[in-house]
PDB file of N, CA and C in Angstrom:
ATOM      1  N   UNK A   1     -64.612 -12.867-132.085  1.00  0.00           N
ATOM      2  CA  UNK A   1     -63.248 -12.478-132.335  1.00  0.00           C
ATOM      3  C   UNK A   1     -63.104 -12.226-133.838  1.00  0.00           C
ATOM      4  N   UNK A   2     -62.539 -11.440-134.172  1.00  0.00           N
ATOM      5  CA  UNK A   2     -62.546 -11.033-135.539  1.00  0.00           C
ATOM      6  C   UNK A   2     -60.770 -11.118-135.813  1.00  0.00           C
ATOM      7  N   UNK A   3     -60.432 -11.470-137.023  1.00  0.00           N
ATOM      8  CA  UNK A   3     -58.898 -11.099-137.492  1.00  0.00           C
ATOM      9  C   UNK A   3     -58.855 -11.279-138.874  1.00  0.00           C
ATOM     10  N   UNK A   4     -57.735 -10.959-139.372  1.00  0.00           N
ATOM     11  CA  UNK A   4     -57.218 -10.810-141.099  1.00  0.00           C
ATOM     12  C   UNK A   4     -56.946 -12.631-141.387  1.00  0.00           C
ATOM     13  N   UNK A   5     -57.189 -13.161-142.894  1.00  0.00           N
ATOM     14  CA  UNK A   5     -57.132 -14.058-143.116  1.00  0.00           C
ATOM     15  C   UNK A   5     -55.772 -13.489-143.499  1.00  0.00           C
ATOM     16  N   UNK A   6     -54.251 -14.651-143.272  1.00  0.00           N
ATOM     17  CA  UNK A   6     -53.048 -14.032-143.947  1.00  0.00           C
ATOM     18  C   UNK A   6     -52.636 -15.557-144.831  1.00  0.00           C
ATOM     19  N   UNK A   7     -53.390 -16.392-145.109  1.00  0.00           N
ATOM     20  CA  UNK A   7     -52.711 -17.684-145.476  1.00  0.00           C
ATOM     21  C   UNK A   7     -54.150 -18.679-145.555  1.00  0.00           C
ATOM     22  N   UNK A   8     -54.753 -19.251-146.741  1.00  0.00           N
ATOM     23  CA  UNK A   8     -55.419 -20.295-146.777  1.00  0.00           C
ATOM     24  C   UNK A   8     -54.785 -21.440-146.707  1.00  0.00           C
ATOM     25  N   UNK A   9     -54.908 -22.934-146.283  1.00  0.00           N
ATOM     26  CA  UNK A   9     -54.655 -24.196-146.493  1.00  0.00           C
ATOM     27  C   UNK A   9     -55.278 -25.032-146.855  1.00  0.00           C
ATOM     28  N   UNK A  10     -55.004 -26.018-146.991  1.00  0.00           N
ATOM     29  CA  UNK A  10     -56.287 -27.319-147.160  1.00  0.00           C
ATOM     30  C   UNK A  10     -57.184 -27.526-146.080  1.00  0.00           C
ATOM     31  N   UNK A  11     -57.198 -27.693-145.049  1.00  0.00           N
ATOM     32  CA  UNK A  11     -57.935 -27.852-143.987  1.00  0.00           C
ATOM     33  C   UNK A  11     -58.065 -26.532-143.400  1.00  0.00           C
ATOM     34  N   UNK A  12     -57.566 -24.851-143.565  1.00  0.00           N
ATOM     35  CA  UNK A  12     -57.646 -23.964-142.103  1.00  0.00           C
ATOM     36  C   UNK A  12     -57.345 -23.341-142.981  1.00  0.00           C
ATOM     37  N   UNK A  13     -57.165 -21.786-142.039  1.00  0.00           N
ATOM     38  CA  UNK A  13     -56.550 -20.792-142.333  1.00  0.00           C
ATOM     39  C   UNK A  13     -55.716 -20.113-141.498  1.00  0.00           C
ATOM     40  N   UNK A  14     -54.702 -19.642-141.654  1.00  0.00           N
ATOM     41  CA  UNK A  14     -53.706 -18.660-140.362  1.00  0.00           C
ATOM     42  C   UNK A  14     -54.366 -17.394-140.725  1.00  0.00           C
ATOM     43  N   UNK A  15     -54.637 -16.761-139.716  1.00  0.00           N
ATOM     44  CA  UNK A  15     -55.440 -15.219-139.159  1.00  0.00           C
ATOM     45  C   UNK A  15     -54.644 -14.562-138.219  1.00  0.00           C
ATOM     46  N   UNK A  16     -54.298 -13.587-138.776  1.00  0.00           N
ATOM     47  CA  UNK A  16     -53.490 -12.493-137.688  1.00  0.00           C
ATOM     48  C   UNK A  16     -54.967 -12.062-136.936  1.00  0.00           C
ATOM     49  N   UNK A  17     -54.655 -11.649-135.493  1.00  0.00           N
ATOM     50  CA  UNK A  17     -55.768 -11.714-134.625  1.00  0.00           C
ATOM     51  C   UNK A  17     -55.277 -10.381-134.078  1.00  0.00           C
ATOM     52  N   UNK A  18     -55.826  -8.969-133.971  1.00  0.00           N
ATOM     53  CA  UNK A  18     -55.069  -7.795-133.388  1.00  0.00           C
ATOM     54  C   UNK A  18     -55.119  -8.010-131.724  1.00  0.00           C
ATOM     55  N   UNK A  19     -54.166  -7.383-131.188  1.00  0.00           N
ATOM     56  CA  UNK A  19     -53.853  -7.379-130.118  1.00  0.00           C
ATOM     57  C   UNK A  19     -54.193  -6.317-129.138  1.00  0.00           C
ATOM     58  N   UNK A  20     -55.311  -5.742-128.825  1.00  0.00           N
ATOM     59  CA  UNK A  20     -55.180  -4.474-127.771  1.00  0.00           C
ATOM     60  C   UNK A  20     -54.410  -4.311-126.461  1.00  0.00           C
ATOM     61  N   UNK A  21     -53.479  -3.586-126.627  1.00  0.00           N
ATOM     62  CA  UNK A  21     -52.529  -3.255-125.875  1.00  0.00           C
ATOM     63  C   UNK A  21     -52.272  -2.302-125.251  1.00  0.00           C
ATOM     64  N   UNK A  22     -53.086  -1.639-124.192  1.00  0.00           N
ATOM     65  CA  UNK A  22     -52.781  -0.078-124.316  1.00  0.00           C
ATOM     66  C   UNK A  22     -51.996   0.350-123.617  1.00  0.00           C
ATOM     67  N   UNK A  23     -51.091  -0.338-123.415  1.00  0.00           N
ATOM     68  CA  UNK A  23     -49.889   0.260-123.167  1.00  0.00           C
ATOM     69  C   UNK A  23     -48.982   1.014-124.441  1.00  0.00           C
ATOM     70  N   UNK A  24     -48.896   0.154-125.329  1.00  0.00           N
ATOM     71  CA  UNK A  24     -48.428   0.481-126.389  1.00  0.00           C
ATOM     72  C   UNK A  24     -49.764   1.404-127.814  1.00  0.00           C
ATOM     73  N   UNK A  25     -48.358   2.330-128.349  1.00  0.00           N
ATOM     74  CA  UNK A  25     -49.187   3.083-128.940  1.00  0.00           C
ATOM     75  C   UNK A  25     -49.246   2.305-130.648  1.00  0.00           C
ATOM     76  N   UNK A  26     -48.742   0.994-130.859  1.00  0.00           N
ATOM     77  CA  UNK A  26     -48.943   0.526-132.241  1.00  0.00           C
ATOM     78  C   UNK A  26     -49.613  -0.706-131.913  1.00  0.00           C
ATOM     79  N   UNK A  27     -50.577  -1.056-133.071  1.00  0.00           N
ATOM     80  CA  UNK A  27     -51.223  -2.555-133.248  1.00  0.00           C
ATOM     81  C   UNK A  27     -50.168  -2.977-133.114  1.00  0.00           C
ATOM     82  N   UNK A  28     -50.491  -4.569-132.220  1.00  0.00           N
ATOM     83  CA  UNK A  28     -50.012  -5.985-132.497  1.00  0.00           C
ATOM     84  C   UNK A  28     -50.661  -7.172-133.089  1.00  0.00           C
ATOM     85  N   UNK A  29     -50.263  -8.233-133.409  1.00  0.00           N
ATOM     86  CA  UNK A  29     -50.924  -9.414-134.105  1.00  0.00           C
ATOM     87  C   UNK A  29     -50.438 -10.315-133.648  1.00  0.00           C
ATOM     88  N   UNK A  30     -51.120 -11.204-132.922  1.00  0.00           N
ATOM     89  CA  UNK A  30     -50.662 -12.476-132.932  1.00  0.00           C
ATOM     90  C   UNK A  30     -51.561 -13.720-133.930  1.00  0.00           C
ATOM     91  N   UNK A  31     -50.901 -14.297-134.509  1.00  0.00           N
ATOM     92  CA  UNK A  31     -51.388 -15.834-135.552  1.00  0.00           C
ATOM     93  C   UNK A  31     -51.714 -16.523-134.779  1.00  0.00           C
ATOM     94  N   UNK A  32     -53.051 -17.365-135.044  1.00  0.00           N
ATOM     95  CA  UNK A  32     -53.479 -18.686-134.500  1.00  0.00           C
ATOM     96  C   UNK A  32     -54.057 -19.293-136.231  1.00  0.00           C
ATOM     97  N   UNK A  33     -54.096 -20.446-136.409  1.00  0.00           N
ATOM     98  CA  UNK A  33     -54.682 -21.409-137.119  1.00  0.00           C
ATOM     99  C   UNK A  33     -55.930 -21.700-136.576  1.00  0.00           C
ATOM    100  N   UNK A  34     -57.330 -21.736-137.757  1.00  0.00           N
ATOM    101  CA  UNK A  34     -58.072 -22.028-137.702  1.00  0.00           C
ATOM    102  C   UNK A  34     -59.352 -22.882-138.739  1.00  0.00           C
ATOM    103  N   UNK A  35     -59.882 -24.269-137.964  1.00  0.00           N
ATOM    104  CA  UNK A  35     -60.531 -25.239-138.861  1.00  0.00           C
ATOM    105  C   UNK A  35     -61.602 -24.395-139.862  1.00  0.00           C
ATOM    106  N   UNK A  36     -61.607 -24.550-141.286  1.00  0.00           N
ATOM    107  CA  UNK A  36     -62.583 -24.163-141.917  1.00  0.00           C
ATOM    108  C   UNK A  36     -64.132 -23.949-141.474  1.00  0.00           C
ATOM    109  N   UNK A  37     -64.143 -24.891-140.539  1.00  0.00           N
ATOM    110  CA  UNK A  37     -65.533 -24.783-140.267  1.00  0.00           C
ATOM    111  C   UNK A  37     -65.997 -24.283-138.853  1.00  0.00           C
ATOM    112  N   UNK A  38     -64.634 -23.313-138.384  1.00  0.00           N
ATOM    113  CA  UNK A  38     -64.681 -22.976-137.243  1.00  0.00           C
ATOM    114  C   UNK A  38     -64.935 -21.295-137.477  1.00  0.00           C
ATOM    115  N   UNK A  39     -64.898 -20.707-138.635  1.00  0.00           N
ATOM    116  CA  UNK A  39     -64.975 -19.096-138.696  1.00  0.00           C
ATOM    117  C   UNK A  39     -66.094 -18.946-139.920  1.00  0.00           C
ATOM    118  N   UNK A  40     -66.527 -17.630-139.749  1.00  0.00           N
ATOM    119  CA  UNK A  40     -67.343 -16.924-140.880  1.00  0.00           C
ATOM    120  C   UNK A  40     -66.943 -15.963-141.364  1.00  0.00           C
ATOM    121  N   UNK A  41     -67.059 -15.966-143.158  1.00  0.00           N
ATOM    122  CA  UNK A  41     -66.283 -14.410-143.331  1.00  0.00           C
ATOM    123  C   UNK A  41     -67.072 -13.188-143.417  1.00  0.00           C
ATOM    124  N   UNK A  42     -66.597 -12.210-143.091  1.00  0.00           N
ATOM    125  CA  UNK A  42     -67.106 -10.831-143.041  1.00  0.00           C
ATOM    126  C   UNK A  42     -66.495 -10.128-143.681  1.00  0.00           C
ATOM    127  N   UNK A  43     -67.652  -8.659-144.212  1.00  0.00           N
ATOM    128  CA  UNK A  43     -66.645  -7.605-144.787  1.00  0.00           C
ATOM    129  C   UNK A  43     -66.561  -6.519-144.117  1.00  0.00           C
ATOM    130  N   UNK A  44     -65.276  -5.949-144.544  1.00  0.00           N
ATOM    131  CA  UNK A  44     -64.539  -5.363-143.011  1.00  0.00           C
ATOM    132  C   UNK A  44     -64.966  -4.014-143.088  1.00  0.00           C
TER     133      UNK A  44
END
């Protein structure tokens, strides 16, 4: 799963996560929080 980092914290980060929808013709995002040691970063 890949998404945008939008917020670091002390422990995590909030990541907008895109939404495929094809019904609809615009991206969506939904936020989840995630433990530092639960993701890897990439360049996009």
């Amino acid at each position: 799963m890949r998404g945008k980092v939008e917020k670091v914290n002390g422990n995590s980060v909030i990541v907008d996560i895109p939404i495929n929808d094809s019904s609809e013709e615009h991206e969506m995002f939904e936020k989840t929080i995630v433990d530092h040691k639960r993701y890897k970063i990439i360049e996009g």
